[in-house]
Protein backbone atom coordinates (compact mmCIF):
# COMPACT_ATOMS: atom_id res chain seq x y z
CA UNK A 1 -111.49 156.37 15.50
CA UNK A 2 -113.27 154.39 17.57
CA UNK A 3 -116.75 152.57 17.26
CA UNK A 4 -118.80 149.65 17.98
CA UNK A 5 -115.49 147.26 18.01
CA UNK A 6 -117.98 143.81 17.96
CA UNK A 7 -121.51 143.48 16.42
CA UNK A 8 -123.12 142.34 19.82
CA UNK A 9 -121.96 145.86 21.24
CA UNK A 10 -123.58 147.39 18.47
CA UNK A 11 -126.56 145.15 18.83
CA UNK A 12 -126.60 146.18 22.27
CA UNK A 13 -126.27 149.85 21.70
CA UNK A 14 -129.44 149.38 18.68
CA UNK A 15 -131.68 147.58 21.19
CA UNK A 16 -131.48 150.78 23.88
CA UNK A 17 -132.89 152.69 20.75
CA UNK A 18 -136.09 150.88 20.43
CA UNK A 19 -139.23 153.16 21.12
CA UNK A 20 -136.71 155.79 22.76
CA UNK A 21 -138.25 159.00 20.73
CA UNK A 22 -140.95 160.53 19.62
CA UNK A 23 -142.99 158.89 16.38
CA UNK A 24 -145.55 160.78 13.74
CA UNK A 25 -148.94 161.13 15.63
CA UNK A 26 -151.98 159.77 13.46
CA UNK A 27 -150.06 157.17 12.16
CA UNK A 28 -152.34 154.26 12.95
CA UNK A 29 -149.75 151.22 12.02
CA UNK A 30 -147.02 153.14 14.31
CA UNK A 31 -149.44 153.43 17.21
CA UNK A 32 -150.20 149.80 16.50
CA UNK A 33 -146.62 148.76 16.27
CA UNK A 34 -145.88 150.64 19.42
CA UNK A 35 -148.81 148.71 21.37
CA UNK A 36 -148.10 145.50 20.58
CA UNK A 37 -144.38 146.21 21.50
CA UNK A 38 -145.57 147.17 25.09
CA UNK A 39 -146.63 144.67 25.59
CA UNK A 40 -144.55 141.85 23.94
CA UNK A 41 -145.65 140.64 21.25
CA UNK A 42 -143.06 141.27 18.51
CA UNK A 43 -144.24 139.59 15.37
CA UNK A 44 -147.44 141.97 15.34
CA UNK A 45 -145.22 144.66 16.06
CA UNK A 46 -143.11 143.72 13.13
CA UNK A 47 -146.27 143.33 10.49
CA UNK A 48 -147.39 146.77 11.86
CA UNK A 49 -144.24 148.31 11.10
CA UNK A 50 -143.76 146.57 7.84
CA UNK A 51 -147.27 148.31 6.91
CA UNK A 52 -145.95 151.79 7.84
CA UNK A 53 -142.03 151.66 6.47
CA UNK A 54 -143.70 150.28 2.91
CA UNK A 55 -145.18 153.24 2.79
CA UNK A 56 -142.14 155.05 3.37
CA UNK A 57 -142.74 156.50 6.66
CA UNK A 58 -139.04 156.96 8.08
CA UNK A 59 -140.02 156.15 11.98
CA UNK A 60 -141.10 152.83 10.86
CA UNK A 61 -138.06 151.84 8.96
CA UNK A 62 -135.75 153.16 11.50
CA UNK A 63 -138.02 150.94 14.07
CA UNK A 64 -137.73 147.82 12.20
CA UNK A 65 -134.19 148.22 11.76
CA UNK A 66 -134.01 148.34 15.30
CA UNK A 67 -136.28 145.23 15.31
CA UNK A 68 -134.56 143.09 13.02
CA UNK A 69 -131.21 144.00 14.44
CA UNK A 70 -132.10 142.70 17.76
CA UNK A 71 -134.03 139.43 16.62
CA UNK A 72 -137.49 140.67 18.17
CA UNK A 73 -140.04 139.08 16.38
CA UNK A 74 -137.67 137.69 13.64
CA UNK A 75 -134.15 136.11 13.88
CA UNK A 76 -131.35 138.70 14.26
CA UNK A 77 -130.19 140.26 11.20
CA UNK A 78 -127.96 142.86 10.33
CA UNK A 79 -128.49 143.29 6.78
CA UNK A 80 -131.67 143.50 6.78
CA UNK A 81 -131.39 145.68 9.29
CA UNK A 82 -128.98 147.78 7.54
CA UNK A 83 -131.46 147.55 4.42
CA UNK A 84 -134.56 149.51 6.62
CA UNK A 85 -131.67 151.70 8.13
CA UNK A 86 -130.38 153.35 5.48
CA UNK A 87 -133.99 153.61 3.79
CA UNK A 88 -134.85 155.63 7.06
CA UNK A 89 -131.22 157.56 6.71
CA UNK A 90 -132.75 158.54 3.12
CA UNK A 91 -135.84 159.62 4.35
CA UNK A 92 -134.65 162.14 6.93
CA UNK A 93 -134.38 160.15 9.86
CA UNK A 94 -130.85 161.72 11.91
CA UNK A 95 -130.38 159.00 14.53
CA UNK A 96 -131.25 156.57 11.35
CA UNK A 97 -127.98 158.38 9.65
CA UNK A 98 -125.98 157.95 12.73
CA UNK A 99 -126.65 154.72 12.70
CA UNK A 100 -126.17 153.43 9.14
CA UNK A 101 -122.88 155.38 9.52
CA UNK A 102 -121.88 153.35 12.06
CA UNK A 103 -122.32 150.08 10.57
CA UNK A 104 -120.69 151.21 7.12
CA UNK A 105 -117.74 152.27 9.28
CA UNK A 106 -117.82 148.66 10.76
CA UNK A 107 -118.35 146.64 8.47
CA UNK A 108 -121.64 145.10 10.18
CA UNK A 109 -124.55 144.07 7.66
CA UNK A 110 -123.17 146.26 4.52
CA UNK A 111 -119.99 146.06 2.93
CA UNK A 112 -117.54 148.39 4.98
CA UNK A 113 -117.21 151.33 3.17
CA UNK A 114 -115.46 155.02 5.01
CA UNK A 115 -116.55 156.92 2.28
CA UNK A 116 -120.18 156.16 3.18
CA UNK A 117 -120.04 156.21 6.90
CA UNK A 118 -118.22 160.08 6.43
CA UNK A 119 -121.42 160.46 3.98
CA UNK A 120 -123.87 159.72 6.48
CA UNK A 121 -122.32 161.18 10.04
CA UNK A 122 -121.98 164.68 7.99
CA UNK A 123 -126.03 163.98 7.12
CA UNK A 124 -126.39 163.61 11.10
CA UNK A 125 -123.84 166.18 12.57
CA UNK A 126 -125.24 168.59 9.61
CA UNK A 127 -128.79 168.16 12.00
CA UNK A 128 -127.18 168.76 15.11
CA UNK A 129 -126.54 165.05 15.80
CA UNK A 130 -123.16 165.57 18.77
CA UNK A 131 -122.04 162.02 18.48
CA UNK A 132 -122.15 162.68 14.67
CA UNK A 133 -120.08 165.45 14.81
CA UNK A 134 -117.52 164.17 16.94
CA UNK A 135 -117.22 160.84 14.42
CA UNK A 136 -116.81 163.09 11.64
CA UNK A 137 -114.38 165.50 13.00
CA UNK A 138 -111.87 162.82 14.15
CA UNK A 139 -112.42 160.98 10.92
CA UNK A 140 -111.37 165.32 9.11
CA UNK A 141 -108.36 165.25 11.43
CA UNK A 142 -107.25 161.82 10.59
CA UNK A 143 -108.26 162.02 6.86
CA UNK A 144 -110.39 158.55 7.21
CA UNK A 145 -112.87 158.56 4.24
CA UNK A 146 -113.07 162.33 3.83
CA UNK A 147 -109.81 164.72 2.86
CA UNK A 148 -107.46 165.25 5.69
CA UNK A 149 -108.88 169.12 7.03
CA UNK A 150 -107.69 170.32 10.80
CA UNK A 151 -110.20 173.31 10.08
CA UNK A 152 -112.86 171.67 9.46
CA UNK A 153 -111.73 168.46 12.19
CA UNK A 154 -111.82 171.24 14.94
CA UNK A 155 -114.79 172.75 13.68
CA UNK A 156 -117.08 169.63 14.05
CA UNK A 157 -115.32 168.92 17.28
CA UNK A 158 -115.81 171.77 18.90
CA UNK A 159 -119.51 171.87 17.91
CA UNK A 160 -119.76 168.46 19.33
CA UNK A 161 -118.01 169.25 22.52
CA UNK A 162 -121.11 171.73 22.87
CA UNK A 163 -123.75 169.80 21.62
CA UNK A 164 -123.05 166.24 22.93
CA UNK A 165 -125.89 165.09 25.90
CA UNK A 166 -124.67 164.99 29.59
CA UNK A 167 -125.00 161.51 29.50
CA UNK A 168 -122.17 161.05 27.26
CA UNK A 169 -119.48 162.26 29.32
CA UNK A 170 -116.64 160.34 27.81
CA UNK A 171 -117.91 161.40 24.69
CA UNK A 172 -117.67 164.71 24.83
CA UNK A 173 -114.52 164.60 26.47
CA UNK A 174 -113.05 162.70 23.91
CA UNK A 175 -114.34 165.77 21.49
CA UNK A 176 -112.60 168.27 23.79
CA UNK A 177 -109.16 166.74 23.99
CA UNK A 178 -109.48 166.18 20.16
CA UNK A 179 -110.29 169.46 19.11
CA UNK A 180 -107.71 170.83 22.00
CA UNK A 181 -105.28 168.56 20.54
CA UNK A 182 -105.87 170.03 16.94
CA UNK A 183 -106.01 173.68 18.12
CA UNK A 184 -102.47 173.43 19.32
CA UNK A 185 -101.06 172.56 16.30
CA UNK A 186 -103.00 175.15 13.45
CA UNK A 187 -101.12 178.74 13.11
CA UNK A 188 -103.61 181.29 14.65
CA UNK A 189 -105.42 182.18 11.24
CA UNK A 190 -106.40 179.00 10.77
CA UNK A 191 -107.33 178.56 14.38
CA UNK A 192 -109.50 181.55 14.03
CA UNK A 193 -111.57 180.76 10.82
CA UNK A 194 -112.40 177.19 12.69
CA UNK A 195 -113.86 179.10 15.58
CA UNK A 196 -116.26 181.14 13.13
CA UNK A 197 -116.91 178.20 10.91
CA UNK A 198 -118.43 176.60 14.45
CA UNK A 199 -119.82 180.09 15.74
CA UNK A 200 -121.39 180.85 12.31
CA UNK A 201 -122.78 177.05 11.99
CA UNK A 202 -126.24 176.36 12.11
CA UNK A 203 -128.35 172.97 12.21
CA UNK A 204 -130.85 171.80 9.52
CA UNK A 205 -134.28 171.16 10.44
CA UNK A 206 -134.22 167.22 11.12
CA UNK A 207 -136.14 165.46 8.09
CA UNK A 208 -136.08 168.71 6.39
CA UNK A 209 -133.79 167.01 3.21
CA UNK A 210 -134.40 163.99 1.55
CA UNK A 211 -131.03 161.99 0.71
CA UNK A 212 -130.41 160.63 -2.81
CA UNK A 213 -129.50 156.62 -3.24
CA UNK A 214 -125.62 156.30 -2.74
């Protein structure tokens, strides 16, 4: 499988996150945070944040990941980063999942660990995260931190190939040929329960499940 292959790609890939969805309305250190961001000054926006992920508020962790990650308003800094991440992935927070996945995969600010990064892209592709579900389905068809399982590899690939933005082309290409690649090779029982296993899948509400520690 293949991921991030150098920290300043993932770096890179974490800093296009910053501010890119919606946050809880009403939450006056968010809407604070999110000010000072516009318009620059990072070390406010980092005390505002700290305010609102101390109390647990998954946007804000997932924000200062981002933050610290990057080096705005504080030196660049993976683990940390990777602390506030996977607090965020506990709380709920899909794209925070995704990403904590990622960087367990890798290696990047945590100890690298498959086990966890299958944990955490079946917490995202369980929400309807694509890229999620692709991850996990090639790591099901190569048996990389989860049990080796064509069924359920071309199950999360073909929901990916569905689900996966526009703007990932090569992306969900990749999940096409994968899960086109595993079809050939399962008898046609087994071909048929993956195609009802994706038909007969349906996405959790995001934040609607609160993780336990791992």
């Amino acid at each position: 499988m293949r991921l991030a292959s150098r920290s300043t790609r993932l770096v890179a890939s974490l800093a296009a996150l910053l501010w890119s969805g919606p946050l809880l309305a009403g939450d006056p250190d968010l809407a604070a945070a999110r000010d000072a961001y516009a318009r620059g000054d990072f070390v406010v926006t980092i005390e505002a944040l700290g305010r609102a992920a101390a109390r647990d508020q998954a946007d804000a962790q997932f924000e200062l990941a981002l933050m610290h990650a990057n080096g705005f308003g504080t030196a660049p800094d993976l683990r940390t980063a990777a602390v506030w991440m996977r607090r965020a992935a506990r709380n709920g927070h899909v794209e925070a999942q995704f990403q904590i996945a990622v960087l367990s995969y890798r290696g990047a600010g945590v100890v690298q660990d498959h086990r966890e990064a299958a944990h955490w892209f079946r917490s995202a592709a369980e929400a309807g995260h694509g890229e999620a579900q692709l991850q996990l389905g090639l790591m099901y068809e190569r048996g990389d931190g989860v049990r080796q399982d064509d069924i359920e590899a071309h199950k999360w690939l073909n929901l990916a190939a569905a689900r996966i933005a526009d703007d990932r082309p090569r992306q969900r290409t990749l999940a096409r040929q994968a899960r086109d690649r595993i079809a050939q090779r399962l008898s046609p029982l087994h071909l048929a329960l993956a195609h009802r296993l994706a038909s007969t899948w349906g996405p959790r509400s995001a934040g609607s499940e609160r993780l336990s520690p791992r």
